[in-house]
C-alpha atoms as a PDB file:
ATOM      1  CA  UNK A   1     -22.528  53.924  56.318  1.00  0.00           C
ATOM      2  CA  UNK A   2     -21.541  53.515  52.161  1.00  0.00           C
ATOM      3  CA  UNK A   3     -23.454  51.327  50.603  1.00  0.00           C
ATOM      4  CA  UNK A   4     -22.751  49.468  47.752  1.00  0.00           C
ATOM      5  CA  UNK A   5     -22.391  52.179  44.555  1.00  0.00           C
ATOM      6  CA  UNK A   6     -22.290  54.848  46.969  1.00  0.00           C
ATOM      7  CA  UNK A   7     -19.588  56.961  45.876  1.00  0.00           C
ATOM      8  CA  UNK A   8     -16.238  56.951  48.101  1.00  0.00           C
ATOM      9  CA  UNK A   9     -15.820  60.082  50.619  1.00  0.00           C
ATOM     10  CA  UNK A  10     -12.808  62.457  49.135  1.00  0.00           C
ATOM     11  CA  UNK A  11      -9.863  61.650  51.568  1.00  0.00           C
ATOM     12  CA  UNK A  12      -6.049  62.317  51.636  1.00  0.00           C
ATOM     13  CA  UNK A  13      -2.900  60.181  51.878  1.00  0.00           C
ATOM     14  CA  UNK A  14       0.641  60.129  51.879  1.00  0.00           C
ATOM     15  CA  UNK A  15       2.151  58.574  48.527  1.00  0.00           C
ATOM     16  CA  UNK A  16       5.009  56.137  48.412  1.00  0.00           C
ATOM     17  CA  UNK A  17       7.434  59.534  47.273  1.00  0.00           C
ATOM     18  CA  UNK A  18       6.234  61.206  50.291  1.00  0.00           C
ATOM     19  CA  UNK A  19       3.536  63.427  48.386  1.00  0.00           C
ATOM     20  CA  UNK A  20       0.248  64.724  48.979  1.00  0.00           C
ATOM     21  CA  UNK A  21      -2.506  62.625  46.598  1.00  0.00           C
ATOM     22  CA  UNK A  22      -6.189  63.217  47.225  1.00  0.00           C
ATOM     23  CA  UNK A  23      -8.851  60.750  45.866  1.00  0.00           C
ATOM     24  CA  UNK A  24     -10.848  63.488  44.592  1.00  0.00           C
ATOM     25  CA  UNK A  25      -8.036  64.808  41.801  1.00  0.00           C
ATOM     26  CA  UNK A  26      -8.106  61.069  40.593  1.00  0.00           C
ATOM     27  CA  UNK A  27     -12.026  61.754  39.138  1.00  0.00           C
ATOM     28  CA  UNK A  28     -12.529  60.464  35.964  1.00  0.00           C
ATOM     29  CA  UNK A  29     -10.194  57.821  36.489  1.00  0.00           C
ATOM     30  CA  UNK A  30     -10.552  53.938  37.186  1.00  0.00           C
ATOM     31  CA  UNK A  31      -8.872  54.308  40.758  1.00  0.00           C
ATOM     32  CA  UNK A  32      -8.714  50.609  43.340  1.00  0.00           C
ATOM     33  CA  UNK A  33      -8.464  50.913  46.602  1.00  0.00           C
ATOM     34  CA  UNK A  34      -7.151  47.720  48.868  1.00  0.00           C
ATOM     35  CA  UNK A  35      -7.377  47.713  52.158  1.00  0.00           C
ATOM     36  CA  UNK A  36      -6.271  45.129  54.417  1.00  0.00           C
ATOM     37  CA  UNK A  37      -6.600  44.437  58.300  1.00  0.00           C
ATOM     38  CA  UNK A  38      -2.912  43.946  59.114  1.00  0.00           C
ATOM     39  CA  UNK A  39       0.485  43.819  57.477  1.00  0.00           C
ATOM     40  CA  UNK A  40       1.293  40.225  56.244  1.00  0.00           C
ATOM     41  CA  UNK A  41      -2.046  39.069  55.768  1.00  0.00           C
ATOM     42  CA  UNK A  42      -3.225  37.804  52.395  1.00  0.00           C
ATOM     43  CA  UNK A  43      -5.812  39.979  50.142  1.00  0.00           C
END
């Protein structure tokens, strides 16, 4: 379990033009991630 501070584990998604991005190749950057539980739903 993270805890707060804890650094994020390096994952891979899918970006909106269909490419590869992996969280690690964003270090050094000021990167957000939002989650949310289901489509529609307000953040």
């Amino acid at each position: 379990m993270l805890k707060a501070g804890d650094p994020a584990p390096d994952f891979t998604l899918q970006t909106h033009e269909g490419q590869p991005l992996t969280l690690s190749s964003l270090r050094g950057r000021k990167v957000l991630l939002w989650f949310y539980p289901k489509a529609d739903t307000p953040g």
